[in-house]
C-alpha atoms as a PDB file:
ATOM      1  CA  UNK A   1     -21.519 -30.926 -30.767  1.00  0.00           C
ATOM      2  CA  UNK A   2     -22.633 -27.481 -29.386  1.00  0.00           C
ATOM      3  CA  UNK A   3     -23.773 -24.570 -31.114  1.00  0.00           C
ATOM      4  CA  UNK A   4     -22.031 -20.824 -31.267  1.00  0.00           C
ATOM      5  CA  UNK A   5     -24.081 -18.130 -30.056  1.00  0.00           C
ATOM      6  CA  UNK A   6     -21.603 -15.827 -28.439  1.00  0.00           C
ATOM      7  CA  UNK A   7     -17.926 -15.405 -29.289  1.00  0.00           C
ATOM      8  CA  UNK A   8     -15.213 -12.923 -27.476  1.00  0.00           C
ATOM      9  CA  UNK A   9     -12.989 -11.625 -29.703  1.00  0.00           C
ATOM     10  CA  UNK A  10      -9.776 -10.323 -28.462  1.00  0.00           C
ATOM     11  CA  UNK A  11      -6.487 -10.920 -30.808  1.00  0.00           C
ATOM     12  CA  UNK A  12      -3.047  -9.176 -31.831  1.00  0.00           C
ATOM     13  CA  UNK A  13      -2.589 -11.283 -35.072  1.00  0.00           C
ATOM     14  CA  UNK A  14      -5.679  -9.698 -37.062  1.00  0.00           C
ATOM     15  CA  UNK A  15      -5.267 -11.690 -40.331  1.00  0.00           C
ATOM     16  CA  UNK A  16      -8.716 -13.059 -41.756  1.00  0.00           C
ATOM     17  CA  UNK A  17     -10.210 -11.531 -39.024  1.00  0.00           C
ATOM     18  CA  UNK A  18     -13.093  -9.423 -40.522  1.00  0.00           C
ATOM     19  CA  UNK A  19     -13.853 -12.198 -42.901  1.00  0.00           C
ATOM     20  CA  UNK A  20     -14.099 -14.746 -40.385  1.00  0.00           C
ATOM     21  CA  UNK A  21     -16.413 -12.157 -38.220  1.00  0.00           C
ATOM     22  CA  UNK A  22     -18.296 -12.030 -41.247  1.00  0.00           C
ATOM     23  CA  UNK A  23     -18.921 -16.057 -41.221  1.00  0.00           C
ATOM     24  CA  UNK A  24     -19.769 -16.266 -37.595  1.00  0.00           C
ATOM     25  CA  UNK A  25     -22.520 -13.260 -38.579  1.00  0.00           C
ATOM     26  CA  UNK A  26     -24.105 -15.294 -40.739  1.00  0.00           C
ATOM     27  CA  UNK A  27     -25.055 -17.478 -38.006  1.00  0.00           C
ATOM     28  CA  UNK A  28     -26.130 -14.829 -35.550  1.00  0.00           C
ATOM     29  CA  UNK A  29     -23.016 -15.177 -33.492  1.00  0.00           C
ATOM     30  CA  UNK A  30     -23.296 -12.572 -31.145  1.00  0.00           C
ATOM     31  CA  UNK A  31     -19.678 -11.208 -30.399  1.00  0.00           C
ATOM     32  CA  UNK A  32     -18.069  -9.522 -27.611  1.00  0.00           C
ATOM     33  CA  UNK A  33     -14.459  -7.600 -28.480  1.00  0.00           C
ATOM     34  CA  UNK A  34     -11.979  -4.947 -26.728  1.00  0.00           C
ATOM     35  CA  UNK A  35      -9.593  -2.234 -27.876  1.00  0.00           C
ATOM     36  CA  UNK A  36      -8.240  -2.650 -31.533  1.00  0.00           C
ATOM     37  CA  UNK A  37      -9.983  -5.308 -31.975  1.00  0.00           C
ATOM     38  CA  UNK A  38     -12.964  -3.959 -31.700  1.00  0.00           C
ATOM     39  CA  UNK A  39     -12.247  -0.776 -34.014  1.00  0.00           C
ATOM     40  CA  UNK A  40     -11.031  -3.301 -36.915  1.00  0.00           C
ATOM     41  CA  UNK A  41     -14.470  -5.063 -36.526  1.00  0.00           C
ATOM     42  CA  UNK A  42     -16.711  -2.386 -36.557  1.00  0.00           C
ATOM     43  CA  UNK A  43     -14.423  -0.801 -39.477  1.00  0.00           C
ATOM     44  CA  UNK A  44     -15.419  -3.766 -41.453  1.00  0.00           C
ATOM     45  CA  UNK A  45     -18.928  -3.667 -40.656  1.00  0.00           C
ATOM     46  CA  UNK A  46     -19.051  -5.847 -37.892  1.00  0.00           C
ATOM     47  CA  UNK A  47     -21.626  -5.127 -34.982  1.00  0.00           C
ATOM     48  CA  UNK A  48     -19.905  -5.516 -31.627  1.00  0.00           C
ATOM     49  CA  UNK A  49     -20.421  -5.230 -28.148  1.00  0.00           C
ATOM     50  CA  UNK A  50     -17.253  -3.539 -26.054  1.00  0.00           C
ATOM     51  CA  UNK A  51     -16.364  -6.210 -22.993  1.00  0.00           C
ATOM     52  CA  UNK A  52     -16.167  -3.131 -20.890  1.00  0.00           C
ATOM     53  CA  UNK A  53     -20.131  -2.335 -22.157  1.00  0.00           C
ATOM     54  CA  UNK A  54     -21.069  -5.905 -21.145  1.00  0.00           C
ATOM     55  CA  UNK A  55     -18.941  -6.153 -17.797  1.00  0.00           C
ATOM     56  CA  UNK A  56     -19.328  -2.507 -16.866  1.00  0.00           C
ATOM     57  CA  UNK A  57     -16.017  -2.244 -15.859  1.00  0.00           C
ATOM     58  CA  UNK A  58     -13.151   0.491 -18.230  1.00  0.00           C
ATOM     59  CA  UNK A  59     -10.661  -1.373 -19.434  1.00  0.00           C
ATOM     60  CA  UNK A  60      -7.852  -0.238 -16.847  1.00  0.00           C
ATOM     61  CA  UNK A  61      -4.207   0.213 -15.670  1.00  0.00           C
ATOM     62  CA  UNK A  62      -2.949   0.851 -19.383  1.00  0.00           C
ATOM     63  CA  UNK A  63      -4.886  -2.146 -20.898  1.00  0.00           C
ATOM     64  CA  UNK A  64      -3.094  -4.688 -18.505  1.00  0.00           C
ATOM     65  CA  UNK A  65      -6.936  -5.242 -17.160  1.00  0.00           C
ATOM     66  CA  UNK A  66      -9.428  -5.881 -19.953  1.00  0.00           C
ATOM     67  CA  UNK A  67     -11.313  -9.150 -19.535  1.00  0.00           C
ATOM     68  CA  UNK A  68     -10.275 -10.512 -16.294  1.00  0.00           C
ATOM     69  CA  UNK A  69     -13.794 -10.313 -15.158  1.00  0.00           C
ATOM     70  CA  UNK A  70     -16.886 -13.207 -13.694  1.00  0.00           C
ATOM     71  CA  UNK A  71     -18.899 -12.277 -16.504  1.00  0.00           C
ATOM     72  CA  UNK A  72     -16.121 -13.115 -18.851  1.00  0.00           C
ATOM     73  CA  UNK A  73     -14.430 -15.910 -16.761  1.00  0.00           C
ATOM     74  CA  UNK A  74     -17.963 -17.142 -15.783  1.00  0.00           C
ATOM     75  CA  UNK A  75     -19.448 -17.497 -19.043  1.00  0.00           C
ATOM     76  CA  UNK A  76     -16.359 -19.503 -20.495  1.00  0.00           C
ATOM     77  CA  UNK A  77     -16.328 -21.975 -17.754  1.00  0.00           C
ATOM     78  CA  UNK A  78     -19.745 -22.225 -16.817  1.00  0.00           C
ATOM     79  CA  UNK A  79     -20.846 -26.138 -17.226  1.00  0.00           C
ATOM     80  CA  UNK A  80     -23.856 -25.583 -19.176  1.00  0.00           C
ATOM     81  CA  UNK A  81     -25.600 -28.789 -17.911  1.00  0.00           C
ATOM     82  CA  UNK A  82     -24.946 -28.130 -14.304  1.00  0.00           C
ATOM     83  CA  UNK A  83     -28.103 -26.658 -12.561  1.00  0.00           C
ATOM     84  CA  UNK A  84     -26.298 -24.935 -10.058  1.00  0.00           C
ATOM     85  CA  UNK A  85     -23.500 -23.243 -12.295  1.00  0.00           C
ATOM     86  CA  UNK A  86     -26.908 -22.167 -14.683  1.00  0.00           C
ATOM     87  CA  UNK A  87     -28.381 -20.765 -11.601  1.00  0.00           C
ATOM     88  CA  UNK A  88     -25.840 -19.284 -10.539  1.00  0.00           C
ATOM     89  CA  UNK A  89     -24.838 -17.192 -14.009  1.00  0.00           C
ATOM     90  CA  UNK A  90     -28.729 -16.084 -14.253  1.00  0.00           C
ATOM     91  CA  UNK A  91     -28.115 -14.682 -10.645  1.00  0.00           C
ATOM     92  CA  UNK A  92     -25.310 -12.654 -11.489  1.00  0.00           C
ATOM     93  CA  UNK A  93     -26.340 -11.922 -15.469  1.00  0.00           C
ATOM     94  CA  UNK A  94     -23.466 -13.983 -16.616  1.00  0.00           C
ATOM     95  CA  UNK A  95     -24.292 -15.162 -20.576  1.00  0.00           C
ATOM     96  CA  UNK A  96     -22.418 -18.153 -21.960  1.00  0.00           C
ATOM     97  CA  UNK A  97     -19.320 -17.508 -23.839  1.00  0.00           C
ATOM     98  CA  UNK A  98     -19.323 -20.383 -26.721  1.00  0.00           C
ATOM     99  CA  UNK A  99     -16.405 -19.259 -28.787  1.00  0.00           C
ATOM    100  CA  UNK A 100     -12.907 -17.293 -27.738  1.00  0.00           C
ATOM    101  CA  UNK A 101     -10.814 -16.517 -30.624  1.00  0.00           C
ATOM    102  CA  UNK A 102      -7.837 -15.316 -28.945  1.00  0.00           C
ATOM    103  CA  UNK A 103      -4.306 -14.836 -29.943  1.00  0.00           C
ATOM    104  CA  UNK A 104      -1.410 -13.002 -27.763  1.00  0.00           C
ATOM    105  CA  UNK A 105       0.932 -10.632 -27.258  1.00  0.00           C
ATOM    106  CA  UNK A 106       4.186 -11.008 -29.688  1.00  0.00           C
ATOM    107  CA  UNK A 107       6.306 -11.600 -27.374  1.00  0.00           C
ATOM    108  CA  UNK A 108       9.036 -13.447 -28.957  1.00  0.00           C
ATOM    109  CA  UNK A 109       8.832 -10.622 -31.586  1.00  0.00           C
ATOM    110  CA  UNK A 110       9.408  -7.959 -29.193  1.00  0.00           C
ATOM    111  CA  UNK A 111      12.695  -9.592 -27.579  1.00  0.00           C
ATOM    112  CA  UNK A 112      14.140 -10.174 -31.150  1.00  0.00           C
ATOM    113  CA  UNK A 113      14.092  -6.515 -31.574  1.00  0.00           C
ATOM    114  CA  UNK A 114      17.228  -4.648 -31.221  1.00  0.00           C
ATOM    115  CA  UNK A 115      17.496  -2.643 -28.019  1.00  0.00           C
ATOM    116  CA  UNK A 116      14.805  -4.561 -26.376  1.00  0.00           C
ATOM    117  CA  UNK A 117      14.668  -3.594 -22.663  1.00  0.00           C
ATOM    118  CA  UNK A 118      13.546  -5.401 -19.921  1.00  0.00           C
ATOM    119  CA  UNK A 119      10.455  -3.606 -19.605  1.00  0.00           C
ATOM    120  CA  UNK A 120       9.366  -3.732 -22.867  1.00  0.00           C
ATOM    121  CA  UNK A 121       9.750  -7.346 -22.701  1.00  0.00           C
ATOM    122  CA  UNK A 122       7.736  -7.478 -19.582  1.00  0.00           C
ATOM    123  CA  UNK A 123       4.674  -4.769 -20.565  1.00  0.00           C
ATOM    124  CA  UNK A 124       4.442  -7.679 -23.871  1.00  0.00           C
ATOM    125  CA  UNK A 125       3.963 -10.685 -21.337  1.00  0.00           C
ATOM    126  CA  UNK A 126       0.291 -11.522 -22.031  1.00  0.00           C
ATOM    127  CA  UNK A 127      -2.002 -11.882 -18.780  1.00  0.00           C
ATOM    128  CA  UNK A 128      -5.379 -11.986 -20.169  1.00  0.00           C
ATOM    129  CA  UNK A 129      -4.797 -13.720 -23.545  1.00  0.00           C
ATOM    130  CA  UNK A 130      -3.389 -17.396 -21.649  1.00  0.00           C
ATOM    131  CA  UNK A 131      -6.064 -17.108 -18.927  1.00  0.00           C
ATOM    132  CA  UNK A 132      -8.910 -16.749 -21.455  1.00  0.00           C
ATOM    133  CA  UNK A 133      -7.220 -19.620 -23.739  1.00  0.00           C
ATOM    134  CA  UNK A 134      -6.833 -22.096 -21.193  1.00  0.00           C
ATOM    135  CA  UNK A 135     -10.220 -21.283 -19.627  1.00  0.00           C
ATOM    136  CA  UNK A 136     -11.857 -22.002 -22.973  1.00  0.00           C
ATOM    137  CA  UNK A 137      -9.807 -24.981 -23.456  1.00  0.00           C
ATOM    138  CA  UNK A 138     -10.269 -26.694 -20.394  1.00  0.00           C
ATOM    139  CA  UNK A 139     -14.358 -25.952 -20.614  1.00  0.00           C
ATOM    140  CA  UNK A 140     -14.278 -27.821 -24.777  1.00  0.00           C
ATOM    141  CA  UNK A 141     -16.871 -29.620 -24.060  1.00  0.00           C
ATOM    142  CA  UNK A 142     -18.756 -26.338 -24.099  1.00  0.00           C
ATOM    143  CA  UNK A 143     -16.484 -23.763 -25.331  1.00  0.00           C
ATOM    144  CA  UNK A 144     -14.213 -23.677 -29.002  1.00  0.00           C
ATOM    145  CA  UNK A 145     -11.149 -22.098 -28.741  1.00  0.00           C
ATOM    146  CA  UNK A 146      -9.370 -20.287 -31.692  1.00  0.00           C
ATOM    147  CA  UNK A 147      -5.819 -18.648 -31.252  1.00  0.00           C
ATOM    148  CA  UNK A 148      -4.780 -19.724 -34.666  1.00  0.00           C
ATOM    149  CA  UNK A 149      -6.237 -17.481 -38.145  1.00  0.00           C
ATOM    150  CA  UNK A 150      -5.390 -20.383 -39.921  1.00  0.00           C
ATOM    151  CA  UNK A 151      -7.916 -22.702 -38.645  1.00  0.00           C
ATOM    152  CA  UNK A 152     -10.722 -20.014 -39.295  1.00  0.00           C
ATOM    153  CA  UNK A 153     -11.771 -21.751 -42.934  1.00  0.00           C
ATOM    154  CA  UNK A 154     -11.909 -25.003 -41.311  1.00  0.00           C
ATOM    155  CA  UNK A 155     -14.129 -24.029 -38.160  1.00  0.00           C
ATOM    156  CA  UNK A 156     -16.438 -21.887 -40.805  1.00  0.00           C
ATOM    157  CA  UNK A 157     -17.078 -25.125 -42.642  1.00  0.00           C
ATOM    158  CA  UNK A 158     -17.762 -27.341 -40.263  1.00  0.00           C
ATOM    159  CA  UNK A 159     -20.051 -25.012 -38.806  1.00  0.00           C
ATOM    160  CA  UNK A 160     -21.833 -24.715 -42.162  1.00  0.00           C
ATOM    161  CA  UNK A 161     -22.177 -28.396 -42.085  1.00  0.00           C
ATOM    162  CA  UNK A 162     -23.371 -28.624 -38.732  1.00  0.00           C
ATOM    163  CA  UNK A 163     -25.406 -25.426 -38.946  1.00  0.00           C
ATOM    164  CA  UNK A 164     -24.303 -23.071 -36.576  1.00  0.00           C
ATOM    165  CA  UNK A 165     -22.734 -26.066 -34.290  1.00  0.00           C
ATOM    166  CA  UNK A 166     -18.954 -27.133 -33.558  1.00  0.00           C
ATOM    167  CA  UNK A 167     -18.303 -30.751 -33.029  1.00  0.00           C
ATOM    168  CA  UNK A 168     -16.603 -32.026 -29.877  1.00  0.00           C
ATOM    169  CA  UNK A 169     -13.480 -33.874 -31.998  1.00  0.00           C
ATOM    170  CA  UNK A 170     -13.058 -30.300 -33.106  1.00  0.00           C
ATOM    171  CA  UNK A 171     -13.382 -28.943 -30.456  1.00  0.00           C
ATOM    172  CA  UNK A 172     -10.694 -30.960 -28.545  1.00  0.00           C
ATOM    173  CA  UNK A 173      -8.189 -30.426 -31.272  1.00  0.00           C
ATOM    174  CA  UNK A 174      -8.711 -26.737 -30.995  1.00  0.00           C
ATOM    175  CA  UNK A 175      -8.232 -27.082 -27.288  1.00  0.00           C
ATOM    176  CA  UNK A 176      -5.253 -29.280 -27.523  1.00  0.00           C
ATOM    177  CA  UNK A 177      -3.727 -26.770 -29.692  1.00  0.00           C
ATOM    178  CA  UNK A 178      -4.695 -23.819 -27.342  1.00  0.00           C
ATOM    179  CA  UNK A 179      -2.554 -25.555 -24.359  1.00  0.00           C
ATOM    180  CA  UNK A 180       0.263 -25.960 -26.709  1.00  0.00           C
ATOM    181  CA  UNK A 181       0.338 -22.543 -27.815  1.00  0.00           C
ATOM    182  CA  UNK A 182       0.305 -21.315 -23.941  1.00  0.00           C
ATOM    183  CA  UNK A 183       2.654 -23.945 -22.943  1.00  0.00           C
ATOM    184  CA  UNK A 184       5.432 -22.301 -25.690  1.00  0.00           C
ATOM    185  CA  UNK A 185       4.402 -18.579 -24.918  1.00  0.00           C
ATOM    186  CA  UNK A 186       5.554 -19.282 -21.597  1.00  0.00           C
ATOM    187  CA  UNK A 187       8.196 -21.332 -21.979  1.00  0.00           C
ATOM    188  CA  UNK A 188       9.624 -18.303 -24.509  1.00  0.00           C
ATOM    189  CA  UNK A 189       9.169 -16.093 -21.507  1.00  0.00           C
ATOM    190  CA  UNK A 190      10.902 -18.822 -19.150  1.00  0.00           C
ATOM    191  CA  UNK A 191      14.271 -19.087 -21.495  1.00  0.00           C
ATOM    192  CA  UNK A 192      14.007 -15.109 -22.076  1.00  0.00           C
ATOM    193  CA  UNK A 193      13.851 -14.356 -18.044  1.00  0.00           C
ATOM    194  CA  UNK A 194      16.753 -17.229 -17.342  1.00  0.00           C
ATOM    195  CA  UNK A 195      18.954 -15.536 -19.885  1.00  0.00           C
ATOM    196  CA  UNK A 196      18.543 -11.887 -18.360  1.00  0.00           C
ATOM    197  CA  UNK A 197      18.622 -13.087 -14.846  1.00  0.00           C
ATOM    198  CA  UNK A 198      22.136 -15.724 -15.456  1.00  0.00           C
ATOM    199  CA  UNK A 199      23.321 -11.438 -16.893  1.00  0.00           C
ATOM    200  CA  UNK A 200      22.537  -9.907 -13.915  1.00  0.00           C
END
């Protein structure tokens, strides 16, 4: 069991979103967000902070470069019980990341549309999105990871129970679905780049 005190928000699928936002809030989860997801949050009322504020970095190169940053990638997979990783994220202003609610690129959506072109299909090929998932997943003992809206009443819940805190059982299952869901996203892109390539 570990409590939420910082969340990144970053997701394409926005259902539920400002309502869950709203739950975390009432816990004081403080919550980092880029691009449209950040504009739908503070539409609803949500206070934010932009990545780019916290990392002081732009986001870059037509969004491809957003969060791939050590304050990002540092607070997600930071062991929180390790001396030397603590030490080392106080050096360097790196706060822990405790939740990543994270879903990606539609992909599959994009190469079911008619007159899809190769580099349409490519520009929708998340980067960001899988490394942050599987970061957060493989770091569960410290970290929840959400990529799914649906599990947002369920994590809300628990966390009322456990005021404010996530347990690890949770956790894991939230992490075993995150690997999943990166495992199919790139297996979609696997099939889709095998079919184009057997064309060529």
């Amino acid at each position: 069991m570990f409590p939420i005190r910082r969340a990144l928000v970053s997701v394409t699928d926005k259902t539920g979103l400002v309502e869950f936002a709203e739950g975390l809030k009432e816990f004081g989860v403080q919550m980092l967000s880029t691009g449209g997801t950040a504009r739908i949050l503070r539409d609803g009322g949500i206070d934010i902070t932009e990545v780019s504020d916290y990392t002081g970095f732009p986001e870059m190169l037509d969004g491809r470069v957003k969060t791939l940053h050590p304050k990002i990638h540092g607070g997600i997979l930071g062991i929180r019980d390790n001396e030397t990783h603590v030490k080392t994220m106080a050096e360097h202003g790196i706060k822990p990341i405790d939740m990543v609610v994270v879903n990606l690129y539609a992909f599959v959506k994009t190469i079911e549309r008619p007159g899809c072109t190769l580099e349409e299909a490519i520009e929708n090929i998340d980067i960001g999105g899988p490394t942050i998932i599987r970061a957060a997943a493989k770091n569960s003992r410290y970290v929840a990871v959400v990529t799914d809206p649906d599990d947002y009443p369920r994590i809300l819940k628990e966390m009322k129970e456990l005021k404010g805190h996530v347990s690890r059982r949770t956790s894991l299952e939230l992490a075993c679905k995150a690997f999943c869901t990166t495992h199919n996203y790139d297996g979609s892109i696997c099939e889709y780049l095998e079919k184009i390539t057997r064309g060529i």
